[in-house]
C-alpha atoms as a PDB file:
ATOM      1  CA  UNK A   1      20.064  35.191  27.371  1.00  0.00           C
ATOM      2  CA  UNK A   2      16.871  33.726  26.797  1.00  0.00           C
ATOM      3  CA  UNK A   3      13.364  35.489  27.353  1.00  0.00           C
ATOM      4  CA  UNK A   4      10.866  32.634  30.258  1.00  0.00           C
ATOM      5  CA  UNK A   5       7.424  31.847  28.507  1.00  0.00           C
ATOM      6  CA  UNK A   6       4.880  33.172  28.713  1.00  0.00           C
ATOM      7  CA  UNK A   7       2.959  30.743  31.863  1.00  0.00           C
ATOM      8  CA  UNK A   8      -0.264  30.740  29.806  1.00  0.00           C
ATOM      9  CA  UNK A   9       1.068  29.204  27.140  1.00  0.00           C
ATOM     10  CA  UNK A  10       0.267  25.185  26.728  1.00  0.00           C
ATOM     11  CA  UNK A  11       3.301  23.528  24.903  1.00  0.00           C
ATOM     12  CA  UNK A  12       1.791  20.161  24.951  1.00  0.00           C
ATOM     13  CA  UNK A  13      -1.586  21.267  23.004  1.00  0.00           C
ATOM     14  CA  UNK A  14      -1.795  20.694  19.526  1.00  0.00           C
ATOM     15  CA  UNK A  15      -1.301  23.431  16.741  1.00  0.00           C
ATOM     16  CA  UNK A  16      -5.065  24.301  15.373  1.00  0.00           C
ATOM     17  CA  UNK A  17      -6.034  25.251  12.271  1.00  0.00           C
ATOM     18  CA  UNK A  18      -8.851  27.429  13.512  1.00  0.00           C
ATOM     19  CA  UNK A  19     -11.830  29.257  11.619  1.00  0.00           C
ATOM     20  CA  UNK A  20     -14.840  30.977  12.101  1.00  0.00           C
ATOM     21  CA  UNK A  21     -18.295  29.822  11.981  1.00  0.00           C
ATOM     22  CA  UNK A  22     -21.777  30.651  12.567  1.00  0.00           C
ATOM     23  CA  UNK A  23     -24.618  28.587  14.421  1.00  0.00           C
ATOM     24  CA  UNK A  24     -27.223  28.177  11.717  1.00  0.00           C
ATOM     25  CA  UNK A  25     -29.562  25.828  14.057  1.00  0.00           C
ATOM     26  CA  UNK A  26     -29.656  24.470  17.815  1.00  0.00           C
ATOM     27  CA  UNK A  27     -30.992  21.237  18.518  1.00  0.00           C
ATOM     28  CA  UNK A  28     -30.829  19.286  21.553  1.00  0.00           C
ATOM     29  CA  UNK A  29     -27.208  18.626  22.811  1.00  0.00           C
ATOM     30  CA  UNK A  30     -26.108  19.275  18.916  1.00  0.00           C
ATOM     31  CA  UNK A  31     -24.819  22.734  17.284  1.00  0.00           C
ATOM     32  CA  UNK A  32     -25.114  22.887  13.440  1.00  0.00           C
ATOM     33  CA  UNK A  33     -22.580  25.633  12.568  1.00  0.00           C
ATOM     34  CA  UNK A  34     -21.843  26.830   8.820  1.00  0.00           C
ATOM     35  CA  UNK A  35     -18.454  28.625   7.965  1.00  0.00           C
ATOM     36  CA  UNK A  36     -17.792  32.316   7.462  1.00  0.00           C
ATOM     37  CA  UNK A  37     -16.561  32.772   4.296  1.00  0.00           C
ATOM     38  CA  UNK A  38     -13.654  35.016   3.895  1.00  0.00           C
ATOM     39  CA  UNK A  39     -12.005  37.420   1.552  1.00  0.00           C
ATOM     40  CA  UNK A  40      -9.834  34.173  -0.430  1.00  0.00           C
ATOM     41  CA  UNK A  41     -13.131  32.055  -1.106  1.00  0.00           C
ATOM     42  CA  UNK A  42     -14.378  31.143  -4.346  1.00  0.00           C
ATOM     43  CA  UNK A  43     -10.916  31.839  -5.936  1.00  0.00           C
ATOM     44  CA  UNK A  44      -9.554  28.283  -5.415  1.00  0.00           C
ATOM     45  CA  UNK A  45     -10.080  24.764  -7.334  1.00  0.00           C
ATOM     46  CA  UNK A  46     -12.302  23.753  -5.213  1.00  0.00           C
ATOM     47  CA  UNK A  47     -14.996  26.029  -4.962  1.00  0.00           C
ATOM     48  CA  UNK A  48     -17.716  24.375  -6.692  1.00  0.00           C
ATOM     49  CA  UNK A  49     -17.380  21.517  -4.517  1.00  0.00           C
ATOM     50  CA  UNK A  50     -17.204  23.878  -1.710  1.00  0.00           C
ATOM     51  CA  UNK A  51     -20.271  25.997  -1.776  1.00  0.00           C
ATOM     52  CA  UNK A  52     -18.343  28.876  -2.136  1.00  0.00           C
ATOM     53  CA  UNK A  53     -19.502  29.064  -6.310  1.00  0.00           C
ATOM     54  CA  UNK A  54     -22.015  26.403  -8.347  1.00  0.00           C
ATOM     55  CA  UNK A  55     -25.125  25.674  -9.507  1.00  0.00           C
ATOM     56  CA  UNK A  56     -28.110  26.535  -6.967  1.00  0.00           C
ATOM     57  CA  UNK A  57     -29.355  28.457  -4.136  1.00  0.00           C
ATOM     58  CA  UNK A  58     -27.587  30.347  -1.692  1.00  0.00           C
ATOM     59  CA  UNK A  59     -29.237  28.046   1.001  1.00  0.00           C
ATOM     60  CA  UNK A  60     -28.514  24.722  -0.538  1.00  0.00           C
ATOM     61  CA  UNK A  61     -24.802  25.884  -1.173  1.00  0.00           C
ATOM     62  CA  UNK A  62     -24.951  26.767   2.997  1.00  0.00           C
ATOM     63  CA  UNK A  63     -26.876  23.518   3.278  1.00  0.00           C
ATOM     64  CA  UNK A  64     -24.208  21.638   1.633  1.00  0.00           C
ATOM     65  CA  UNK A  65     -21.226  23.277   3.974  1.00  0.00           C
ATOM     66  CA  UNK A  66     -23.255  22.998   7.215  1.00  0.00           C
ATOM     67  CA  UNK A  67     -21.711  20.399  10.160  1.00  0.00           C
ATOM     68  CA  UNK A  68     -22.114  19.974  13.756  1.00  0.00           C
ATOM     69  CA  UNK A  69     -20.247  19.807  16.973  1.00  0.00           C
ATOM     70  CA  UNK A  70     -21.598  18.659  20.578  1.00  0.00           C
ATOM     71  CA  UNK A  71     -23.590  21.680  22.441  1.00  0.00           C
ATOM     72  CA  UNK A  72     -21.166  21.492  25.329  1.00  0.00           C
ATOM     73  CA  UNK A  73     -20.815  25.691  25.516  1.00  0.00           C
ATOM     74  CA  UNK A  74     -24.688  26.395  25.184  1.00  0.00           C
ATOM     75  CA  UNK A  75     -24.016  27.859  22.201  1.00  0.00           C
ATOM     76  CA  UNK A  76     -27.091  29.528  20.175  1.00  0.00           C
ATOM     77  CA  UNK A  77     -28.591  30.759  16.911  1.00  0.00           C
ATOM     78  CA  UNK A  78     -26.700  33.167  14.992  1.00  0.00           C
ATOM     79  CA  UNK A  79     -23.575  33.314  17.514  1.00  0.00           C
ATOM     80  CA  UNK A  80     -20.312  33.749  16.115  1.00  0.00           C
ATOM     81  CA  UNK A  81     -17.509  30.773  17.071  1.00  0.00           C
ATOM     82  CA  UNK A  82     -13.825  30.208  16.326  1.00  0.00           C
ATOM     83  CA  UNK A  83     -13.694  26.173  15.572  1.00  0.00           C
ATOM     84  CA  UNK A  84     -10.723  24.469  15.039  1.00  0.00           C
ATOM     85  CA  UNK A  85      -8.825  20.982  14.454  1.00  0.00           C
ATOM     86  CA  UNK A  86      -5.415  19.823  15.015  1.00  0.00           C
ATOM     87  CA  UNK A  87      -2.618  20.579  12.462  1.00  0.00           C
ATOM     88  CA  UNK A  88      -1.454  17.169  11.968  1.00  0.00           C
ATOM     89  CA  UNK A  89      -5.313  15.795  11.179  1.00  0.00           C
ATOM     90  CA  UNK A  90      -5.016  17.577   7.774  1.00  0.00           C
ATOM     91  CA  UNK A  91      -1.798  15.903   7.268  1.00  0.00           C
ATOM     92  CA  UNK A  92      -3.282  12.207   8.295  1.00  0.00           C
ATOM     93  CA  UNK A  93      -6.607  12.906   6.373  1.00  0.00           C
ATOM     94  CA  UNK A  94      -4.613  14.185   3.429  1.00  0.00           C
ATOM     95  CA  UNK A  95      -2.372  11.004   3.075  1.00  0.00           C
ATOM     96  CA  UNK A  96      -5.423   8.711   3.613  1.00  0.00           C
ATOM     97  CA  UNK A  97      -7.084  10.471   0.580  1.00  0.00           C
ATOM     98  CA  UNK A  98      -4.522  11.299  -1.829  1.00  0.00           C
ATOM     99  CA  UNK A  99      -1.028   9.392  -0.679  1.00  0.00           C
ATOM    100  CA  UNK A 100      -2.666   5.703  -0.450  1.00  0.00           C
ATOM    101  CA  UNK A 101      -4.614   5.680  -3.591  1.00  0.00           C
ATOM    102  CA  UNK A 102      -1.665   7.510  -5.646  1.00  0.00           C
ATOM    103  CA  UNK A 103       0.940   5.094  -4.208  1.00  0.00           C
ATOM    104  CA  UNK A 104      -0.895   1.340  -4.591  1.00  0.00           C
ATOM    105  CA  UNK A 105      -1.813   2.895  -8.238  1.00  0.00           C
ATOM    106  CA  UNK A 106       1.879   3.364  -9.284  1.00  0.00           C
ATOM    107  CA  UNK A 107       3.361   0.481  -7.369  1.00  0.00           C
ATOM    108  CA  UNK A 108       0.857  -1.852  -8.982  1.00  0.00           C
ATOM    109  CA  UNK A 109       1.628  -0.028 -12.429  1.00  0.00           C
ATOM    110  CA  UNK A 110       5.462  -0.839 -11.749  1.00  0.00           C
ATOM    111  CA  UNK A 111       5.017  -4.125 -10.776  1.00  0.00           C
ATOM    112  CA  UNK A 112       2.357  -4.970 -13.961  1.00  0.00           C
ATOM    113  CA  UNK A 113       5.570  -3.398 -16.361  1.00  0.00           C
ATOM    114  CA  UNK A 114       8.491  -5.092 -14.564  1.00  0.00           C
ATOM    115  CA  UNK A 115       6.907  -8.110 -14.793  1.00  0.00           C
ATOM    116  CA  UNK A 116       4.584  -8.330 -18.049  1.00  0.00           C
ATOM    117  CA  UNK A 117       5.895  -5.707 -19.811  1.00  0.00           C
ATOM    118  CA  UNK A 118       2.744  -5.241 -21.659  1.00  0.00           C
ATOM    119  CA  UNK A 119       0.640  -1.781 -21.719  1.00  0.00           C
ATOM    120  CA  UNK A 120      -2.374  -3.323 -21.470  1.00  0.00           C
ATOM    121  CA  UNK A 121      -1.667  -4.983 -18.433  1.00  0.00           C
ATOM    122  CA  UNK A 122       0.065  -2.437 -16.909  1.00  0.00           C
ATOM    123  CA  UNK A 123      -2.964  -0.127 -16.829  1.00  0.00           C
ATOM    124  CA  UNK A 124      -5.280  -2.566 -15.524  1.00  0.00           C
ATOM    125  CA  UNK A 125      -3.150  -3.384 -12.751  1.00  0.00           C
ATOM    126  CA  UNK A 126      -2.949   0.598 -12.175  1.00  0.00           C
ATOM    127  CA  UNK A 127      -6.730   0.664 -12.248  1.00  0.00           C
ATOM    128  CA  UNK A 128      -6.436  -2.437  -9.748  1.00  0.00           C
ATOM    129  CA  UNK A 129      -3.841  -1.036  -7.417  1.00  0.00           C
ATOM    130  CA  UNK A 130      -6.296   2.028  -7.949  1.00  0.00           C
ATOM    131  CA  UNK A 131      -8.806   0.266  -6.812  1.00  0.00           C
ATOM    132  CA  UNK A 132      -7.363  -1.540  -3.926  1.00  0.00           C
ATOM    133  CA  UNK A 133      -5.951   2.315  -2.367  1.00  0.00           C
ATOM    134  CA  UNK A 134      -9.544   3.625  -2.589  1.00  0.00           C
ATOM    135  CA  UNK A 135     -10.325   0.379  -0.027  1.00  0.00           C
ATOM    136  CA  UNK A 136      -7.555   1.329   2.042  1.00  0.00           C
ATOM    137  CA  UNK A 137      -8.509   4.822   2.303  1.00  0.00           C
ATOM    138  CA  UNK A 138     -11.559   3.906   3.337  1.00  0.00           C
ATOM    139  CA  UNK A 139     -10.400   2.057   5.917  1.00  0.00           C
ATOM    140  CA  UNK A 140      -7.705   4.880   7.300  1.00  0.00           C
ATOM    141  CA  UNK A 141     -10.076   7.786   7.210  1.00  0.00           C
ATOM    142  CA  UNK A 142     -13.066   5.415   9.029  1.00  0.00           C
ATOM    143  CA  UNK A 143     -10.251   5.198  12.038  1.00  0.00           C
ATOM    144  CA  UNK A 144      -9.513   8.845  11.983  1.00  0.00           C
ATOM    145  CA  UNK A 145     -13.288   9.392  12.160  1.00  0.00           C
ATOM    146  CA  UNK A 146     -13.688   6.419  15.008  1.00  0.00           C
ATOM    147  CA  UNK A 147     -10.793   8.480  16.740  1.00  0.00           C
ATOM    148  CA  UNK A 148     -12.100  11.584  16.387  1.00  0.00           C
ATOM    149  CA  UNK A 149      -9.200  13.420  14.692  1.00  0.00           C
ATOM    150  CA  UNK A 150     -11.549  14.647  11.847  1.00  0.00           C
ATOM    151  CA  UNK A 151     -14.125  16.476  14.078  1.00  0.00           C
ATOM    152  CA  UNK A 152     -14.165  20.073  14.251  1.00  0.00           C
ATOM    153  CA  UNK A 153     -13.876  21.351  18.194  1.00  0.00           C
ATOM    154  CA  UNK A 154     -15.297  24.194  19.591  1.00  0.00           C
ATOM    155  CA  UNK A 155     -12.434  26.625  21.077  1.00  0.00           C
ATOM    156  CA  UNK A 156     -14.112  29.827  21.824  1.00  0.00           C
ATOM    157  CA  UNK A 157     -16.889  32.392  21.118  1.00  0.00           C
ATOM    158  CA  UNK A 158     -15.238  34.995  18.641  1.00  0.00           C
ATOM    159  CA  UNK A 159     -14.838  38.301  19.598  1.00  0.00           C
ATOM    160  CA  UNK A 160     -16.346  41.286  17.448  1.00  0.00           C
ATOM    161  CA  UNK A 161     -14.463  41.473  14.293  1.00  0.00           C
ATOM    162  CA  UNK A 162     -12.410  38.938  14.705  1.00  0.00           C
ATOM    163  CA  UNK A 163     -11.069  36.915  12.266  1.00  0.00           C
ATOM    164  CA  UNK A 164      -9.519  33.599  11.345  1.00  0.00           C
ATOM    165  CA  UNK A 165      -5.994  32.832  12.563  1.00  0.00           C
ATOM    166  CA  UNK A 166      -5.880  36.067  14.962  1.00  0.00           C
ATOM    167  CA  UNK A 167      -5.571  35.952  18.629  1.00  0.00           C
END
């Protein structure tokens, strides 16, 4: 026998990937919020690019991880806000960075040998097809950002103590 849902629960809303972030500055109809780091930061690759580690300041490290969202809630300085953005826009953003590129790179590179057969020509129609995925990239992830699937969206103020990923 199976259990009714729950009639708060909206089916046909996206899966979030939601955080926590602070509002570092109000101004006008825009919110410029910077993320709470938690207990995992700074132990991945990509903490220097980040903010979480590096070279400089604390405040040009914040600086550097600071973005904004529309002032719809009235939100102000040093409030505490769970952000979020749908699942399948890390998905999208990640193949438009990394799947492109890597794919017109070795296609071109298979081509270059199956027809040429030389090295030398090989890589520089790797560095072409390189090339060319970059400009495709660009193009994909300027349509996500047209669409808005890349923009953060405000979902609620957080509770005290609350933390990322908990209800």
């Amino acid at each position: 026998m199976s259990t009714p849902a729950d009639s708060t629960t909206d089916f046909s809303a996206p899966s979030m990937n939601e955080g926590i972030a602070h509002v570092v500055s109000v101004e006008g109809s825009v919110a410029w919020l910077v993320p709470e780091q938690t207990g995992s930061c700074g132990g991945c690759a990509a903490s220097g690019s980040c903010g979480a580690k590096g070279i400089g300041t604390l405040a040009s490290r914040l600086e550097y991880r600071r973005f904004q969202i529309n002032n719809e809630a009235n939100l102000f300085v040093g409030e505490r806000v769970v952000i979020g953005i749908p699942d399948n826009a890390l998905i999208k953003a990640s193949i438009t960075a990394y799947a492109i590129p890597l794919a017109t790179l070795l296609l071109a590179g298979a081509l270059a040998q199956w027809r040429f057969g030389s090295d030398l020509a090989t890589m520089a129609a790797m560095i072409a097809g390189l090339a060319v995925g970059l400009g495709f990239s660009r193009v994909g992830a300027g349509r996500l950002l047209m669409q808005g699937n890349l923009a953060p969206r405000f979902l609620r103020r957080a509770r005290p103590g609350e933390t990322c990923n908990q209800p």
